[in-house]
PDB file of N, CA and C in Angstrom:
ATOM      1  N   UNK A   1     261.159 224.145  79.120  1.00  0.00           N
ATOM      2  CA  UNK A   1     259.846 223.783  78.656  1.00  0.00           C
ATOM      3  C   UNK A   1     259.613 224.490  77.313  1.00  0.00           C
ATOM      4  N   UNK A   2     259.433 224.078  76.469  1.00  0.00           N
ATOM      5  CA  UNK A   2     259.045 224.472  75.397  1.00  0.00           C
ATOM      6  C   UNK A   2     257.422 224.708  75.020  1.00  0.00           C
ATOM      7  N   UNK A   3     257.042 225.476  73.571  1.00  0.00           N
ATOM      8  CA  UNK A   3     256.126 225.977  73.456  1.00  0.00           C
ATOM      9  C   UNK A   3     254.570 225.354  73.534  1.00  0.00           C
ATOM     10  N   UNK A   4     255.057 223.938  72.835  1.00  0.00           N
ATOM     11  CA  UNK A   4     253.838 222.887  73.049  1.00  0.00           C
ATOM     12  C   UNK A   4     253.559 222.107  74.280  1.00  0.00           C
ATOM     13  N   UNK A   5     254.414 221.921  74.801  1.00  0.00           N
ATOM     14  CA  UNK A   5     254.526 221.823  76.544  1.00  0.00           C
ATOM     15  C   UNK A   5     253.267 222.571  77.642  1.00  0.00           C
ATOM     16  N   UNK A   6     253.975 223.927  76.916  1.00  0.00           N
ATOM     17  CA  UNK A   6     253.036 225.173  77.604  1.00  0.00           C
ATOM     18  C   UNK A   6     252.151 224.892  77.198  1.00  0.00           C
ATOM     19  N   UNK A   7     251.519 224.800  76.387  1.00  0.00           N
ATOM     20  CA  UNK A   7     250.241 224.965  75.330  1.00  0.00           C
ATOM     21  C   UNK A   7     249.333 224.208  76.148  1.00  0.00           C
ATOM     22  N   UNK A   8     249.821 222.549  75.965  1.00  0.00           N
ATOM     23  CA  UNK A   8     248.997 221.319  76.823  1.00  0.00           C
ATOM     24  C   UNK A   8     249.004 222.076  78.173  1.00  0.00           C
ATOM     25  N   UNK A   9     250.093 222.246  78.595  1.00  0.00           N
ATOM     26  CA  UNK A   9     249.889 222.247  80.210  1.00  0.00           C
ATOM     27  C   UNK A   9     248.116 223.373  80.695  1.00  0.00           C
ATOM     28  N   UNK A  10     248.632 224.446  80.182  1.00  0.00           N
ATOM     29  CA  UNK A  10     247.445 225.356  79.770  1.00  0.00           C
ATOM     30  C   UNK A  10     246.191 224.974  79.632  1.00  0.00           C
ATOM     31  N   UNK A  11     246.310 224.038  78.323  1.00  0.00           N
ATOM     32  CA  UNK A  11     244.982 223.866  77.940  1.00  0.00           C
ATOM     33  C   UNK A  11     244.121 222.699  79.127  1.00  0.00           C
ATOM     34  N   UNK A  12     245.558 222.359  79.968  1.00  0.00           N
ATOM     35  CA  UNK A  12     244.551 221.231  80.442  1.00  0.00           C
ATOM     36  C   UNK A  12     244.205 221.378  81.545  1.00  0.00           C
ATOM     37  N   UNK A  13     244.789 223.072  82.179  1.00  0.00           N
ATOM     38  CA  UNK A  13     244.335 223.714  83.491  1.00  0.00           C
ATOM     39  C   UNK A  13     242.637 224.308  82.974  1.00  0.00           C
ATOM     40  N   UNK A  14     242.837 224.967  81.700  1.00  0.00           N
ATOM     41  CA  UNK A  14     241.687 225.848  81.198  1.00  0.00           C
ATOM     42  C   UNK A  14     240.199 224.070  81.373  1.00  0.00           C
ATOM     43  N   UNK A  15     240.642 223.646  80.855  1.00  0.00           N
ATOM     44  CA  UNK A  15     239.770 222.552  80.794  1.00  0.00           C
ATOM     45  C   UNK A  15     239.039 221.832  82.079  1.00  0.00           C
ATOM     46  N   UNK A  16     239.926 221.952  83.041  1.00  0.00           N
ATOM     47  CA  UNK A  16     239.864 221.710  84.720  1.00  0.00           C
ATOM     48  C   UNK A  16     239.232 222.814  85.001  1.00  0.00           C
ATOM     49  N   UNK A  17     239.210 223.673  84.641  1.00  0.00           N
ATOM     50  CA  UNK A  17     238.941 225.139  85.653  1.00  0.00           C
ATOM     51  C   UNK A  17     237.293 225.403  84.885  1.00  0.00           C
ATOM     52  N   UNK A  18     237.114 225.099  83.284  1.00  0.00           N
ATOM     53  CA  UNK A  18     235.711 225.055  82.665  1.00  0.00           C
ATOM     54  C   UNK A  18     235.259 223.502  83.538  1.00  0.00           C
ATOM     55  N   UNK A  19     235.127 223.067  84.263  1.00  0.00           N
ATOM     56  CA  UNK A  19     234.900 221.618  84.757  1.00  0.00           C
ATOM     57  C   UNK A  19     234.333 222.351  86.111  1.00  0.00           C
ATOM     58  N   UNK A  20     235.446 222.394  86.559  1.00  0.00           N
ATOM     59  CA  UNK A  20     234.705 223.132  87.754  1.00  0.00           C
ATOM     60  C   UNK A  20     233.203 224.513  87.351  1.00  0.00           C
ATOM     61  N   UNK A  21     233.650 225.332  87.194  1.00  0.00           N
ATOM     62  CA  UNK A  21     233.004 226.284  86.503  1.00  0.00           C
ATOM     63  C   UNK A  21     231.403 225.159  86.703  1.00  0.00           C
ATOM     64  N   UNK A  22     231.630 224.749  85.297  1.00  0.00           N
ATOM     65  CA  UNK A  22     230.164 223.953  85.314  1.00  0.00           C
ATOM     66  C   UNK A  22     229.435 223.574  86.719  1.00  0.00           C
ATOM     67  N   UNK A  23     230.245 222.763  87.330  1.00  0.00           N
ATOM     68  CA  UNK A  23     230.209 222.206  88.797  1.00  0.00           C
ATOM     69  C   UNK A  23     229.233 223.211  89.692  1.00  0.00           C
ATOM     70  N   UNK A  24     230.266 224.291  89.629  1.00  0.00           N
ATOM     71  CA  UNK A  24     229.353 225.183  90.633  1.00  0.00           C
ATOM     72  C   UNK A  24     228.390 225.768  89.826  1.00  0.00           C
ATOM     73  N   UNK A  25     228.541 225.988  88.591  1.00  0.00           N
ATOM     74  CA  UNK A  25     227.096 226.741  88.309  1.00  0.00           C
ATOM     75  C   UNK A  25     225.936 225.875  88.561  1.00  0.00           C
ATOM     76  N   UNK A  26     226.191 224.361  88.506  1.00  0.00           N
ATOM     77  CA  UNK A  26     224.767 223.329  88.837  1.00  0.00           C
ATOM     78  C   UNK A  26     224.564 223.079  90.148  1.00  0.00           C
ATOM     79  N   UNK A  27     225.573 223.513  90.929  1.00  0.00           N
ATOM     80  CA  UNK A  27     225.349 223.426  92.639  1.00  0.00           C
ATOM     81  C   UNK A  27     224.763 224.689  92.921  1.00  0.00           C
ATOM     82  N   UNK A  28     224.736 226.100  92.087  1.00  0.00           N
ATOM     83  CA  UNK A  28     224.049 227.383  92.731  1.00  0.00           C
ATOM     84  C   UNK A  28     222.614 226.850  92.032  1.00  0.00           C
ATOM     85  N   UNK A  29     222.848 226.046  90.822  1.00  0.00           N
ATOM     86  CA  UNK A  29     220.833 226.018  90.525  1.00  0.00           C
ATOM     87  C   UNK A  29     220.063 224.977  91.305  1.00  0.00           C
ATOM     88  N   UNK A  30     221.357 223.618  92.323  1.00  0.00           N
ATOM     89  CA  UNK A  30     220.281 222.885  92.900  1.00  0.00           C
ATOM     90  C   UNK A  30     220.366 224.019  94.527  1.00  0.00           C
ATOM     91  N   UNK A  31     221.176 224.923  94.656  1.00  0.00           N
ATOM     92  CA  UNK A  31     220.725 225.269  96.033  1.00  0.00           C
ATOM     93  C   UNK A  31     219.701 226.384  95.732  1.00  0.00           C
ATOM     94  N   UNK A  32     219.428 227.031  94.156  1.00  0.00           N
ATOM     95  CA  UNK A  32     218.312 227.957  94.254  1.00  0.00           C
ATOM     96  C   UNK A  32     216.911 227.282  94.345  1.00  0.00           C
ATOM     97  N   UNK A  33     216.968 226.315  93.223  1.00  0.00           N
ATOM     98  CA  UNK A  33     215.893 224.858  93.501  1.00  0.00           C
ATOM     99  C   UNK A  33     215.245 224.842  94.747  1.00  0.00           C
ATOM    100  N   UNK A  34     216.551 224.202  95.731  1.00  0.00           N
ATOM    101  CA  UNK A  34     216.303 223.785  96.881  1.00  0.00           C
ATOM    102  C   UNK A  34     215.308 225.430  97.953  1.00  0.00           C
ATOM    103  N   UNK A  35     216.364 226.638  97.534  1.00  0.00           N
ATOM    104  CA  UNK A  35     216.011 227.921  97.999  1.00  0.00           C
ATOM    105  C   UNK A  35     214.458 228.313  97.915  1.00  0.00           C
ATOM    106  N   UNK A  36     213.809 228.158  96.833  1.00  0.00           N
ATOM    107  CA  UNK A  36     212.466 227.986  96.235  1.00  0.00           C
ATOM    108  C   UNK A  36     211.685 226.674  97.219  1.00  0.00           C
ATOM    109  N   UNK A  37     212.065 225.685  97.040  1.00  0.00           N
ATOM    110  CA  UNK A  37     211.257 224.844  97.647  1.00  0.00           C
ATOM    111  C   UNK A  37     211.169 225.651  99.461  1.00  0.00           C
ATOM    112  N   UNK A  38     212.172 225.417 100.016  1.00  0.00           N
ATOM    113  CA  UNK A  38     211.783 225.794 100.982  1.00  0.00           C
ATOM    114  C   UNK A  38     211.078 226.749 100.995  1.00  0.00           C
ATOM    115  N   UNK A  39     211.795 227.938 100.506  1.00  0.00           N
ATOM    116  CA  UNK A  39     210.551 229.168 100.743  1.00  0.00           C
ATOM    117  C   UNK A  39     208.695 228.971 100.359  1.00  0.00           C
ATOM    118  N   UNK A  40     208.429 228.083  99.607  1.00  0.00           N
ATOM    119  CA  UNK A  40     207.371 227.598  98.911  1.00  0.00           C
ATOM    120  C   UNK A  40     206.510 226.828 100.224  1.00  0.00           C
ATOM    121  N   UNK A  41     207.566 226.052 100.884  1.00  0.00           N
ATOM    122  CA  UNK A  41     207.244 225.376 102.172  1.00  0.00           C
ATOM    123  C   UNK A  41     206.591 226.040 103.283  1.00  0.00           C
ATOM    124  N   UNK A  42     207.848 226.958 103.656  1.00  0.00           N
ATOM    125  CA  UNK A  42     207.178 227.876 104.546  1.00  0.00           C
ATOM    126  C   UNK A  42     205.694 229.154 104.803  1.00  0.00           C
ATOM    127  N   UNK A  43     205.543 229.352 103.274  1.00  0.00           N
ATOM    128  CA  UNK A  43     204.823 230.208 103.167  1.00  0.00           C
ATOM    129  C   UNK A  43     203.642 229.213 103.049  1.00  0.00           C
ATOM    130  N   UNK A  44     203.557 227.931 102.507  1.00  0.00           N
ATOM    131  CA  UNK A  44     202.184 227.490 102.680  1.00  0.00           C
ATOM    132  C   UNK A  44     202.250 226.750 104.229  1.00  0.00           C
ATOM    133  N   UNK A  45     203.190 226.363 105.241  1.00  0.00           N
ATOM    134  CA  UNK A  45     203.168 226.023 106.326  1.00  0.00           C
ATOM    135  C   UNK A  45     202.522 227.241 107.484  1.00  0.00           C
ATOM    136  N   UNK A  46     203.109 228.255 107.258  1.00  0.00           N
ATOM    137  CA  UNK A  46     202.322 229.531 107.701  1.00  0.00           C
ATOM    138  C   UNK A  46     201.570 230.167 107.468  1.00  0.00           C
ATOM    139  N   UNK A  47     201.029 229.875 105.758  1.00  0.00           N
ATOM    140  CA  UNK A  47     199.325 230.148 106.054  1.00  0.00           C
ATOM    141  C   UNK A  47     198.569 229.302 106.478  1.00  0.00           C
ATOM    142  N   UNK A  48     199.040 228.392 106.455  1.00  0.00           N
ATOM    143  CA  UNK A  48     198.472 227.098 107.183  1.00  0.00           C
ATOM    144  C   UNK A  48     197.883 227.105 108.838  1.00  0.00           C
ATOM    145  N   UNK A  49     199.330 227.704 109.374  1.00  0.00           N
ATOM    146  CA  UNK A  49     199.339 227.671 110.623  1.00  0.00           C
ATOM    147  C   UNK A  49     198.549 229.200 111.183  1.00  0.00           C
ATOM    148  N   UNK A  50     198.601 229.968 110.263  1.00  0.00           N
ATOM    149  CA  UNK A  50     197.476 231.292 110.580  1.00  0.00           C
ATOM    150  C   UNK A  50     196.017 230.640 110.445  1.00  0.00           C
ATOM    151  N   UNK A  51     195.445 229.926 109.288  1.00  0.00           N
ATOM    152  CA  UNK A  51     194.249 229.866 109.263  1.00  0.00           C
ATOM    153  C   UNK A  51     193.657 228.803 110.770  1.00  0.00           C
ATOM    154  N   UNK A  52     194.662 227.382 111.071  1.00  0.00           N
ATOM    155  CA  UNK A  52     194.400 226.906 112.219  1.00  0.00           C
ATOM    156  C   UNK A  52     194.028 228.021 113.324  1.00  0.00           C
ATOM    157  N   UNK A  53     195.169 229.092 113.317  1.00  0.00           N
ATOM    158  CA  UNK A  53     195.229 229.952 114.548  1.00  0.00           C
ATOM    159  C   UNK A  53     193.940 230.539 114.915  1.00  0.00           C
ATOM    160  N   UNK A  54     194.096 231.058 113.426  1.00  0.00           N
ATOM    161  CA  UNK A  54     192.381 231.716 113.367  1.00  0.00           C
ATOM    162  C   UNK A  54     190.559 231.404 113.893  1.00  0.00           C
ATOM    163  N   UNK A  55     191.047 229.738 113.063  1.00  0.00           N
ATOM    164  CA  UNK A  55     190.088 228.584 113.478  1.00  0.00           C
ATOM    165  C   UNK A  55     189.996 228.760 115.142  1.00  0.00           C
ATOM    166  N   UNK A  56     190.531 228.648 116.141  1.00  0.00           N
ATOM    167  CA  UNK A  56     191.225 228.222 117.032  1.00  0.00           C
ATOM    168  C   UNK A  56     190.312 229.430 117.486  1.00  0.00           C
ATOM    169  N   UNK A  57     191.180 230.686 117.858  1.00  0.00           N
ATOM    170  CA  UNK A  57     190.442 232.062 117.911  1.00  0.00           C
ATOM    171  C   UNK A  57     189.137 232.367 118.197  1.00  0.00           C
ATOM    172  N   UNK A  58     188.941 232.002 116.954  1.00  0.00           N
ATOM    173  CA  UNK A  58     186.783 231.584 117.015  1.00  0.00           C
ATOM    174  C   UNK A  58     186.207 230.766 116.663  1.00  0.00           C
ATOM    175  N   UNK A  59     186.947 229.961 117.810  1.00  0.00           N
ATOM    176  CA  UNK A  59     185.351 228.134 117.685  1.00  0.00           C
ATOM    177  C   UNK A  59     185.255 228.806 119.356  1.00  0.00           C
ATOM    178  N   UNK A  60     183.989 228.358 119.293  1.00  0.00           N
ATOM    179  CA  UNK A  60     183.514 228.494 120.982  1.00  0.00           C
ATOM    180  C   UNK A  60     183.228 227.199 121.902  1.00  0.00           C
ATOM    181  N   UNK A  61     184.213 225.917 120.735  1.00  0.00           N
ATOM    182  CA  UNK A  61     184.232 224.113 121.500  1.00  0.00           C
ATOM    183  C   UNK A  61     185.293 224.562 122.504  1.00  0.00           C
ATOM    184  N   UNK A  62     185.379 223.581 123.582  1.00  0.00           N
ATOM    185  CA  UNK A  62     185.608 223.625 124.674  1.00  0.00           C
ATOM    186  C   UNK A  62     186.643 223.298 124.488  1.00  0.00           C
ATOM    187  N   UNK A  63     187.028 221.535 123.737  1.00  0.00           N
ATOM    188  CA  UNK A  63     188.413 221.082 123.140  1.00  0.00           C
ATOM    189  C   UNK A  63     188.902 222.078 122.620  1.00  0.00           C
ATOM    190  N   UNK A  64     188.677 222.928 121.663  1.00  0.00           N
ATOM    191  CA  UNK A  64     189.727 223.882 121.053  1.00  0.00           C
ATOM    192  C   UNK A  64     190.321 224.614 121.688  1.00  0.00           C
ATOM    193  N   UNK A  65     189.577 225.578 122.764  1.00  0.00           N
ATOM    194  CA  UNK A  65     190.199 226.352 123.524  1.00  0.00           C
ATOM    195  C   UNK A  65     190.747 225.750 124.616  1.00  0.00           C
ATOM    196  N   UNK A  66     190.816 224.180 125.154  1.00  0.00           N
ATOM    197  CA  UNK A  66     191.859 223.565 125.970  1.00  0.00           C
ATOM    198  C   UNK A  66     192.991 223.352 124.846  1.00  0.00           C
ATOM    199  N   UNK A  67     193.140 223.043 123.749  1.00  0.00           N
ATOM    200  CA  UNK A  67     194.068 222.778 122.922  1.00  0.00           C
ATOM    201  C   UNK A  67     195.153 224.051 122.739  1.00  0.00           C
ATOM    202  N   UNK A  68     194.275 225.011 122.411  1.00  0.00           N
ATOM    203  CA  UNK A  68     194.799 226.595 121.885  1.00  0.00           C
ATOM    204  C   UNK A  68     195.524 226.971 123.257  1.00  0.00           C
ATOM    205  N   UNK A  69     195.081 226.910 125.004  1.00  0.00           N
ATOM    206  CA  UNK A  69     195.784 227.442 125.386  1.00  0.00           C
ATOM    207  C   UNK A  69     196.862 226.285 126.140  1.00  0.00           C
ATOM    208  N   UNK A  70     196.692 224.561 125.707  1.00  0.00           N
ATOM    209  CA  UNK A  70     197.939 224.226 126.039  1.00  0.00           C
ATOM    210  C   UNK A  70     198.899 224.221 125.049  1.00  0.00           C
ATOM    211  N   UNK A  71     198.821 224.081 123.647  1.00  0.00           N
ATOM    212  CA  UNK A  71     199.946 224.207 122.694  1.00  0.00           C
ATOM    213  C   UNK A  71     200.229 225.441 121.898  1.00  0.00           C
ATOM    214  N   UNK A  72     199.467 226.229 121.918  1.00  0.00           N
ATOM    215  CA  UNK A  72     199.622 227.893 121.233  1.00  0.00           C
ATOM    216  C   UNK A  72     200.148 228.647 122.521  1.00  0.00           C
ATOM    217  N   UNK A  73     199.417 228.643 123.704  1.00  0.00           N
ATOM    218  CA  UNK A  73     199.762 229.470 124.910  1.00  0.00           C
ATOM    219  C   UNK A  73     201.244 229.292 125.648  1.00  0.00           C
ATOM    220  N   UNK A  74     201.276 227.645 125.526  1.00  0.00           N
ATOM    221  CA  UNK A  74     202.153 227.002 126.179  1.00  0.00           C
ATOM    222  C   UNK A  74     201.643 227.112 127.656  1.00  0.00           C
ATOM    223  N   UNK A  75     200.757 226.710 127.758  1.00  0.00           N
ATOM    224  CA  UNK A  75     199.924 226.648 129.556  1.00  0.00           C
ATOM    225  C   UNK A  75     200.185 225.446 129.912  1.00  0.00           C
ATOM    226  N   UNK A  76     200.509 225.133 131.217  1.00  0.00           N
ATOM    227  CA  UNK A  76     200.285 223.308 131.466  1.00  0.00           C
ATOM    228  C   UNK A  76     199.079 223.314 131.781  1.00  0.00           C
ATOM    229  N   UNK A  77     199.100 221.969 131.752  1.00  0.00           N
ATOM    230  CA  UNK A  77     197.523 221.364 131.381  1.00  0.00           C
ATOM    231  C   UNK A  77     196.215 221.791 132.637  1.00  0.00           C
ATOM    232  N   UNK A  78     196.950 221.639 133.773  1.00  0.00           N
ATOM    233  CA  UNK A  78     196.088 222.169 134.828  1.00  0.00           C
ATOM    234  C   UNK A  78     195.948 223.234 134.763  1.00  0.00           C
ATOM    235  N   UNK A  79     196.458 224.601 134.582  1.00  0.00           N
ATOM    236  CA  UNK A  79     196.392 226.072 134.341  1.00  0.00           C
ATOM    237  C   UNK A  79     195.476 226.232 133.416  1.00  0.00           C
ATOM    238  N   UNK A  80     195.674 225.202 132.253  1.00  0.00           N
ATOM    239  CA  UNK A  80     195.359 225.357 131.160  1.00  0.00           C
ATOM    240  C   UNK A  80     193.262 225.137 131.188  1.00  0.00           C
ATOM    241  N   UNK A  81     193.217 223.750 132.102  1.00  0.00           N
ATOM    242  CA  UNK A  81     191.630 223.481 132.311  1.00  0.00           C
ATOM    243  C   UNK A  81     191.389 223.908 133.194  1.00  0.00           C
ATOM    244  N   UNK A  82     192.045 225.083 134.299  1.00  0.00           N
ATOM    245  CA  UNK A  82     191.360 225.710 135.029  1.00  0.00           C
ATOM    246  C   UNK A  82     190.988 226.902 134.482  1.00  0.00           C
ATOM    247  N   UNK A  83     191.684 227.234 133.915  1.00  0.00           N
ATOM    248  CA  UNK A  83     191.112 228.500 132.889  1.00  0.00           C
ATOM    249  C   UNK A  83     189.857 228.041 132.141  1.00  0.00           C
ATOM    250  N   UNK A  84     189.747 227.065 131.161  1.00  0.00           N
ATOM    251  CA  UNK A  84     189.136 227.237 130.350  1.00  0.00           C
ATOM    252  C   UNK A  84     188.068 226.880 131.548  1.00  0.00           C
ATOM    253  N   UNK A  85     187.844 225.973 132.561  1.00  0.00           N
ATOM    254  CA  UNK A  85     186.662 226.093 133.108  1.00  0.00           C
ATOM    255  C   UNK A  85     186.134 227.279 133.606  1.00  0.00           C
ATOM    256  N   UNK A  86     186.698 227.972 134.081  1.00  0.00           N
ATOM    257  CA  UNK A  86     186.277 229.286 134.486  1.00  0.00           C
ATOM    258  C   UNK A  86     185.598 230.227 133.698  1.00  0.00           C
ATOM    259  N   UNK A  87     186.330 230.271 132.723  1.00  0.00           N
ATOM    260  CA  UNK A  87     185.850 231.055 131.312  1.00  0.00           C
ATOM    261  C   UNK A  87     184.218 229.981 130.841  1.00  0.00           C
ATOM    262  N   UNK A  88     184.567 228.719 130.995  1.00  0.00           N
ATOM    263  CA  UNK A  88     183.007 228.242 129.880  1.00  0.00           C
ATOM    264  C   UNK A  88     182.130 227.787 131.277  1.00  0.00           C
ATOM    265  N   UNK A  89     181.993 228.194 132.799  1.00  0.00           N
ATOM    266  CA  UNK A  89     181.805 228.206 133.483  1.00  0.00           C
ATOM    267  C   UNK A  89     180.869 226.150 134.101  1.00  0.00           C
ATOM    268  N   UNK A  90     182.396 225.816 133.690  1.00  0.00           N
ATOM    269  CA  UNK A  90     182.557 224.300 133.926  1.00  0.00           C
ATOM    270  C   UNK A  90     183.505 224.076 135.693  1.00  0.00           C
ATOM    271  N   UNK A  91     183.016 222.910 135.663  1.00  0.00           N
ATOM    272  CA  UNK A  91     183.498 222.221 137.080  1.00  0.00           C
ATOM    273  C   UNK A  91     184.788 221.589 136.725  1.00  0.00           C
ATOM    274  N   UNK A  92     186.395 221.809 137.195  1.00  0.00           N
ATOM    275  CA  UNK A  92     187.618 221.518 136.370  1.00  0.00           C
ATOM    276  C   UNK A  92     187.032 220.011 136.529  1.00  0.00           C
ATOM    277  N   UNK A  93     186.766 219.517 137.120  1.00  0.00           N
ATOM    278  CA  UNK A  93     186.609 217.985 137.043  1.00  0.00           C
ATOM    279  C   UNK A  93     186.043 217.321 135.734  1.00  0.00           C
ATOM    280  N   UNK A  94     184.539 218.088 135.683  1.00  0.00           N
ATOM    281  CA  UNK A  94     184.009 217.772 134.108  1.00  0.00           C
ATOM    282  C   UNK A  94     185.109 218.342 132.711  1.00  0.00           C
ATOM    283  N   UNK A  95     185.926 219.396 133.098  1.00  0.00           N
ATOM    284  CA  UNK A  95     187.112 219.427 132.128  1.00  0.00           C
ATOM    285  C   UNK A  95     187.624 218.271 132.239  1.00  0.00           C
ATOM    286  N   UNK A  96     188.503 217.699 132.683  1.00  0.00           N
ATOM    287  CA  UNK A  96     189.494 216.780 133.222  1.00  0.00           C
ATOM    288  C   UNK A  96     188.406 215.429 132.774  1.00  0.00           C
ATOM    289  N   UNK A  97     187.846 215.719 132.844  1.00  0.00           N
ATOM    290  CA  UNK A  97     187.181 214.006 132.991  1.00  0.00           C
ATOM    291  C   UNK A  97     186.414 214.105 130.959  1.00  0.00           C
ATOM    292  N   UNK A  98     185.987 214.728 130.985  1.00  0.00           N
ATOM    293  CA  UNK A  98     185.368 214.911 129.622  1.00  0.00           C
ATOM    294  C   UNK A  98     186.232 215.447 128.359  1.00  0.00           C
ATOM    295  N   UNK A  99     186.771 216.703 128.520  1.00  0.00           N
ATOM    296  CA  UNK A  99     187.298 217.730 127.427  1.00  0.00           C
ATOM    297  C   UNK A  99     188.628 216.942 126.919  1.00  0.00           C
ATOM    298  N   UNK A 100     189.721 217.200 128.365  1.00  0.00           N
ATOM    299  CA  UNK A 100     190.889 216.653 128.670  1.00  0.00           C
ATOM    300  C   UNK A 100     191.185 215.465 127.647  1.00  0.00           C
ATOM    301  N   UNK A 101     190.717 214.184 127.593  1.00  0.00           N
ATOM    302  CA  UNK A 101     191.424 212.708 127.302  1.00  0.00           C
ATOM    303  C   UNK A 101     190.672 213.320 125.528  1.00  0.00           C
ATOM    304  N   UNK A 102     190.431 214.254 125.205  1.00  0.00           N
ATOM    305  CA  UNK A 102     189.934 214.371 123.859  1.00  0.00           C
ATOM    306  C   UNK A 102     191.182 215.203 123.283  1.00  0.00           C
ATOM    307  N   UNK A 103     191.380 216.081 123.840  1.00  0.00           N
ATOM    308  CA  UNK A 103     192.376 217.090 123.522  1.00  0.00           C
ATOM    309  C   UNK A 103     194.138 216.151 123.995  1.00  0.00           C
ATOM    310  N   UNK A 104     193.995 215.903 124.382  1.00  0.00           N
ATOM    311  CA  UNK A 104     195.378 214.761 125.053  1.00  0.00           C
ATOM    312  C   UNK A 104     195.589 213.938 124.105  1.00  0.00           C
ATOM    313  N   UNK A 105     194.797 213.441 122.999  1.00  0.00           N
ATOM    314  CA  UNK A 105     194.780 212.342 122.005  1.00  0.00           C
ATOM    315  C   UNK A 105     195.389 212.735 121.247  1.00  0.00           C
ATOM    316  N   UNK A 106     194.548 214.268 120.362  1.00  0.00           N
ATOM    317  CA  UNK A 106     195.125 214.875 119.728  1.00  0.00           C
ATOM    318  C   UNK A 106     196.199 216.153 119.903  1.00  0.00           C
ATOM    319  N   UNK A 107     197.004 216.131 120.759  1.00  0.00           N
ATOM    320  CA  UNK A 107     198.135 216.748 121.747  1.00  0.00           C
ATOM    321  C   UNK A 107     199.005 215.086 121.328  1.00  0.00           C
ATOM    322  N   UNK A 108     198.852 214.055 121.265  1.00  0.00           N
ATOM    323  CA  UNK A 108     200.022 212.895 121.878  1.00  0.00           C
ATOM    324  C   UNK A 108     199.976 212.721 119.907  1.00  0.00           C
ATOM    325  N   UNK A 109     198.802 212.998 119.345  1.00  0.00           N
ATOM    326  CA  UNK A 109     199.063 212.745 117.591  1.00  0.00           C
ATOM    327  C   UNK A 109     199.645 214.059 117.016  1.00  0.00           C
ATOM    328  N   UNK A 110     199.996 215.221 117.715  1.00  0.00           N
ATOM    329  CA  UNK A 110     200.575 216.019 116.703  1.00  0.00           C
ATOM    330  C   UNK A 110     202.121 216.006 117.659  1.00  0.00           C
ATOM    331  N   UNK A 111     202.167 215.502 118.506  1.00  0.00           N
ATOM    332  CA  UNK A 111     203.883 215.073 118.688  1.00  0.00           C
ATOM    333  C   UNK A 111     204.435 214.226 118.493  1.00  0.00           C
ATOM    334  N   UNK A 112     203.234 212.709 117.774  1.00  0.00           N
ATOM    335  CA  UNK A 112     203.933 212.056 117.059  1.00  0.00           C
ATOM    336  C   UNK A 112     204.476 212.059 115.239  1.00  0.00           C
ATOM    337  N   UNK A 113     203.320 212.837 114.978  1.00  0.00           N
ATOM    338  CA  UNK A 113     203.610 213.749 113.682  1.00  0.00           C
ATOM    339  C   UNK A 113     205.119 214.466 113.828  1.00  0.00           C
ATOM    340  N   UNK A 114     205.248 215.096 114.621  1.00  0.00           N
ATOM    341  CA  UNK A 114     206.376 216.294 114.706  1.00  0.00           C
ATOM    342  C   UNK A 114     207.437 215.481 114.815  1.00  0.00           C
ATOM    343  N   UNK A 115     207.187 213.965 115.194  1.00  0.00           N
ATOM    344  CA  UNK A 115     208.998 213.560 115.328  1.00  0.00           C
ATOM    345  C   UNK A 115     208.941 212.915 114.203  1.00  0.00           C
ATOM    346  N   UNK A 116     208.230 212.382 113.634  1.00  0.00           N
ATOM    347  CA  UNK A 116     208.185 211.679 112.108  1.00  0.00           C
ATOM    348  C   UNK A 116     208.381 212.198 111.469  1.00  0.00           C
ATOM    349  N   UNK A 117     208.023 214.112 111.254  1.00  0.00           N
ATOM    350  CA  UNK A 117     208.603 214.736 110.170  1.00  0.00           C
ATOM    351  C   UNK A 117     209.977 215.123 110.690  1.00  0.00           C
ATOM    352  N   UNK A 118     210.244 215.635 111.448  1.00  0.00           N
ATOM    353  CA  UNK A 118     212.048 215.772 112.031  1.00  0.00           C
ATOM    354  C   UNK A 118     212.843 214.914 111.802  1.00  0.00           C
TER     355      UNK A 118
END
């Protein structure tokens, strides 16, 4: 192999290898991009989900606190309106018959939300 041989062969690895180079430096700025967005996501999804919590906390509606302790608590639903009747000193029936099909609506619309965004 002679000198100009080498030369090309060289120059046309150096040229492949600045190719790549580029490559990944624009794949670390779309995964920092991407790194930013998410983090951007989460932090307004969780203040989000604190101020609901909060909301939640101190309303003294009847729906909220059947809501708060079937999807924050993770209570089933009967545990869930026997408690709160006890506490807002209701008959579980008037839960169940009144509170219940209000909170169940919006319980069946934020699990259809949750699979639409998934």
């Amino acid at each position: 192999m002679n000198w100009l041989d080498y030369y090309q062969k060289m120059k046309y690895e150096v040229d492949i290898l600045e190719v790549r180079l580029k490559m990944i430096k624009q794949y670390e700025k779309n995964l920092a991009d991407e790194r930013s967005k998410i983090e951007n996501t989460i932090d307004l999804h969780s203040e989000l989900l604190r101020q609901i919590q909060m909301y939640l906390n101190t309303s003294d509606r009847i729906e909220f606190k059947l809501f708060k302790e079937i999807v924050m608590e993770g209570s089933c639903v009967t545990k869930a309106i026997e408690k709160v009747a006890l506490e807002e000193s209701k008959d579980i029936s008037t839960v169940w018959k009144y509170y219940y099909p209000k909170v169940k609506k919006k319980i069946t619309e934020l699990q259809t939300f949750m699979i639409e965004v998934n």
